[in-house]
C-alpha atoms as a PDB file:
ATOM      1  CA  UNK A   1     -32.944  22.305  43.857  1.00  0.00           C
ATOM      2  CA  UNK A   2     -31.134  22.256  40.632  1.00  0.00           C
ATOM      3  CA  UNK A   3     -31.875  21.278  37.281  1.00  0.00           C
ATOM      4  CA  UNK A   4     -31.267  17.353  37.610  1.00  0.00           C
ATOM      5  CA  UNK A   5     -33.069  17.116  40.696  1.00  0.00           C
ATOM      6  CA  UNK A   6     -36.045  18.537  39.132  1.00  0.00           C
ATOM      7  CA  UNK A   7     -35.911  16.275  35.884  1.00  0.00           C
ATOM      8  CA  UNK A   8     -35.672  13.265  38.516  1.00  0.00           C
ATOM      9  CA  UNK A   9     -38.325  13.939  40.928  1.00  0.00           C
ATOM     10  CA  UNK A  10     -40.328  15.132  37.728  1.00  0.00           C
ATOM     11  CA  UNK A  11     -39.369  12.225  35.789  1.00  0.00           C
ATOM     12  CA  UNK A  12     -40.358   9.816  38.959  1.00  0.00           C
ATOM     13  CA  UNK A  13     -43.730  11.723  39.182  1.00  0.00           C
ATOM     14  CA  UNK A  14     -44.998  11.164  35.754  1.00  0.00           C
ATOM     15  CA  UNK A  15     -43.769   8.129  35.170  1.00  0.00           C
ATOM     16  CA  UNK A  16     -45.750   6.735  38.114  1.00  0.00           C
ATOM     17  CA  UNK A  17     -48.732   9.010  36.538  1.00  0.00           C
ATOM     18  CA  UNK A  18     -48.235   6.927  33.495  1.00  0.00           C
ATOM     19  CA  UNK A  19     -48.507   3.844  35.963  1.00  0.00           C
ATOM     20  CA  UNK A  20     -45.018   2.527  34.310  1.00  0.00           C
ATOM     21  CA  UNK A  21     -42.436   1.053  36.343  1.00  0.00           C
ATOM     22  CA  UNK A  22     -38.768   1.936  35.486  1.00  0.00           C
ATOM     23  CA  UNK A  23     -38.389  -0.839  33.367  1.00  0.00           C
ATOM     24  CA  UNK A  24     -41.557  -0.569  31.345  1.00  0.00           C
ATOM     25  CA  UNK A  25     -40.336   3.041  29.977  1.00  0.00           C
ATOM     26  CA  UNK A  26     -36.756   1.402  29.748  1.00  0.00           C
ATOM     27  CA  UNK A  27     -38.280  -0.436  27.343  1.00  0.00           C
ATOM     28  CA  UNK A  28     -40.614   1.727  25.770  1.00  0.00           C
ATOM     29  CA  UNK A  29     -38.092   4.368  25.150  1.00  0.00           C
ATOM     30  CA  UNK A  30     -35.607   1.448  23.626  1.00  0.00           C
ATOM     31  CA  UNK A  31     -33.309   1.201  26.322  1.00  0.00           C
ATOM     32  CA  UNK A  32     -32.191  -1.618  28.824  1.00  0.00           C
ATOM     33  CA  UNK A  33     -34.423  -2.414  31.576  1.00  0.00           C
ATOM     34  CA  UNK A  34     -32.145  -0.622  33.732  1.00  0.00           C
ATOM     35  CA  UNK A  35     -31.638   2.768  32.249  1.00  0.00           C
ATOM     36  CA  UNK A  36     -34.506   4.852  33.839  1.00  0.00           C
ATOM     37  CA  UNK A  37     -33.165   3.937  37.287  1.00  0.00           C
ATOM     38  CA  UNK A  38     -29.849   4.715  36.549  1.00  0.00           C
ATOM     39  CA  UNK A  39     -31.219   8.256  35.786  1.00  0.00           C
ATOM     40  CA  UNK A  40     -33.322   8.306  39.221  1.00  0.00           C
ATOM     41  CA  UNK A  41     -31.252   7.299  41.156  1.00  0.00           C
ATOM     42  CA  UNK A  42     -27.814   8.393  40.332  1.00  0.00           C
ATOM     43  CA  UNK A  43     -25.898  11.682  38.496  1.00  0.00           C
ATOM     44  CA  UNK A  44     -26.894   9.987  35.292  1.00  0.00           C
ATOM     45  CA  UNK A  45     -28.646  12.246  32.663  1.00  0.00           C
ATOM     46  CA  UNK A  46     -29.885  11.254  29.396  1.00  0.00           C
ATOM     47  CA  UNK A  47     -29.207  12.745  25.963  1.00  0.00           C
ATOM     48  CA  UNK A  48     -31.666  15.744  24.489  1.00  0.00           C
ATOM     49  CA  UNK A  49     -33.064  12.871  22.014  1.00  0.00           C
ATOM     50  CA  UNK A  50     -33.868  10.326  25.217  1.00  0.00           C
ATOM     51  CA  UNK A  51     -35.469  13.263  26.675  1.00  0.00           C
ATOM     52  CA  UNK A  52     -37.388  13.558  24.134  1.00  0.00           C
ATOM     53  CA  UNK A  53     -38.410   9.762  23.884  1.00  0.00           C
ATOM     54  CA  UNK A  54     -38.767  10.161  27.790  1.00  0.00           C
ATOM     55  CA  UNK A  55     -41.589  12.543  27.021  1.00  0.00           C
ATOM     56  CA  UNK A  56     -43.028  10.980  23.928  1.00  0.00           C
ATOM     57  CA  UNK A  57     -43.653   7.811  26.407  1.00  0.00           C
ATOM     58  CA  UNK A  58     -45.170   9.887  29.327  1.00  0.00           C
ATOM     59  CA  UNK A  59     -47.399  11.557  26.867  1.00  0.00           C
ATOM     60  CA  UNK A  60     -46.202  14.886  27.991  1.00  0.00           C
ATOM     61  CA  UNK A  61     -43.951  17.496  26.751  1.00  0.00           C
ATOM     62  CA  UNK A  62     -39.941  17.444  27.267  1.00  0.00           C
ATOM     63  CA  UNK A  63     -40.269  21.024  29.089  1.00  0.00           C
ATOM     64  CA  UNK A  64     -42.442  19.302  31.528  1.00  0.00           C
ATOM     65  CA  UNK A  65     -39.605  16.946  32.378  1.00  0.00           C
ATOM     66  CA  UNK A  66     -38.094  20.736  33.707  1.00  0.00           C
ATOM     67  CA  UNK A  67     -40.838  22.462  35.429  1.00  0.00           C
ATOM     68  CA  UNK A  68     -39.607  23.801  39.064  1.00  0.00           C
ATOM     69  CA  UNK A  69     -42.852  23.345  40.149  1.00  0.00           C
ATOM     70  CA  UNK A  70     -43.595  20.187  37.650  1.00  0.00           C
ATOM     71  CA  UNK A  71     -44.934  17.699  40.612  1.00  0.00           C
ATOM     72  CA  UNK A  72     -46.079  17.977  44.171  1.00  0.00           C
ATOM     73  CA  UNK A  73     -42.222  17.173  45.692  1.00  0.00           C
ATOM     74  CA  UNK A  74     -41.051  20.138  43.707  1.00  0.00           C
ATOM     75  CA  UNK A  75     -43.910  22.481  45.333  1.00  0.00           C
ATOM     76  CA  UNK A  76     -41.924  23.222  48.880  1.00  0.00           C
ATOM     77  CA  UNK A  77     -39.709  25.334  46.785  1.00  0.00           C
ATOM     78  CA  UNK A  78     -42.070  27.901  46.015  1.00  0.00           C
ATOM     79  CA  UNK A  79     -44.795  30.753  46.925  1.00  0.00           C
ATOM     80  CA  UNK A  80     -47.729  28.428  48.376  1.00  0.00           C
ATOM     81  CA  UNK A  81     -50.359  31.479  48.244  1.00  0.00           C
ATOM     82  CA  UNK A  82     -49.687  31.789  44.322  1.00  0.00           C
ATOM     83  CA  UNK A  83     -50.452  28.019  44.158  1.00  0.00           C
ATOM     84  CA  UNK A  84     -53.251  27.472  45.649  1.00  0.00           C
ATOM     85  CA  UNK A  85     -54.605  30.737  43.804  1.00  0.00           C
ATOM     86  CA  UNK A  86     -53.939  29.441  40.458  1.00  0.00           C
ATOM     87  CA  UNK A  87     -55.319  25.946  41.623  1.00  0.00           C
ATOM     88  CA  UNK A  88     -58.376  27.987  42.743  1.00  0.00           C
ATOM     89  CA  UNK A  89     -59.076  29.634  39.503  1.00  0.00           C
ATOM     90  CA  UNK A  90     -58.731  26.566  37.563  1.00  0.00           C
ATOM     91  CA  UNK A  91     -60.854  24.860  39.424  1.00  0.00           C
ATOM     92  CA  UNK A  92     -63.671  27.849  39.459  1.00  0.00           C
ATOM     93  CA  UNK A  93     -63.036  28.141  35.603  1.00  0.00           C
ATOM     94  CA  UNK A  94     -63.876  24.479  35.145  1.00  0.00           C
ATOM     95  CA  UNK A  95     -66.520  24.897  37.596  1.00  0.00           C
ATOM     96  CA  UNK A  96     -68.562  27.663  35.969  1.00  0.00           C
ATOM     97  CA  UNK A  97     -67.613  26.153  32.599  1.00  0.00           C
ATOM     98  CA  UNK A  98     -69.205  23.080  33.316  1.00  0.00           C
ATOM     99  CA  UNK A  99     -72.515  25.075  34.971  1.00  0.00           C
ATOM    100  CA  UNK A 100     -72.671  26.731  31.869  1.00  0.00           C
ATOM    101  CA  UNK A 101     -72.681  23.668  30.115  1.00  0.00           C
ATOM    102  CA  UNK A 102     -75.144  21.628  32.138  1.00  0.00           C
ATOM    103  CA  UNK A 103     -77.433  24.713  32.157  1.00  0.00           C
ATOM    104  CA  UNK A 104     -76.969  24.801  27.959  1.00  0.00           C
ATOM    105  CA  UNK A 105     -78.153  21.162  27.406  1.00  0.00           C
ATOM    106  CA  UNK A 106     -80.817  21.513  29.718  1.00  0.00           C
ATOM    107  CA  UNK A 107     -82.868  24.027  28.099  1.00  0.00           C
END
């Protein structure tokens, strides 16, 4: 999968995070209400600047918009095993973090 295809499927998967449609972050990002989908679903790709007004609207970082592994389409691409261990030990951090804390406010 190269780069584009990875800012569109990662681009499709937070905007829907945000719960925008395409032409809500059209707008937001001060574009016409057809830009975004012109960037999903055709070769079209925006400008460092819109990328970073892409971002800025989706509350997340412009690298984000490039992760490989960025959203769940992009995750067939890559070593499953690693995944789900790094998904494990965030979820046992946060876990025994929040033990820790329910045990601290209880005493």
């Amino acid at each position: 999968m190269g780069v584009r295809e990875i800012f569109k499927e990662n681009l499709k998967y937070w905007r829907n995070k945000a719960n925008l449609t395409q032409e809500q972050l059209s707008e937001k990002i001060g574009y016409g209400i057809g830009y975004i989908s012109e960037i999903e679903s055709r070769n079209m790709f925006p400008k460092p600047e819109t990328i970073d007004a892409i971002a800025n609207a989706l509350n997340i970082t412009p690298a984000q918009l490039f992760e490989q592994h960025g959203c769940p389409t992009n995750t067939i691409n890559f070593d499953k095993k690693t995944f789900v261990k790094e998904i494990s030990d965030g979820l046992y951090e946060k876990l025994n973090q929040s033990m820790i804390n329910y045990f601290e406010n209880r005493l």
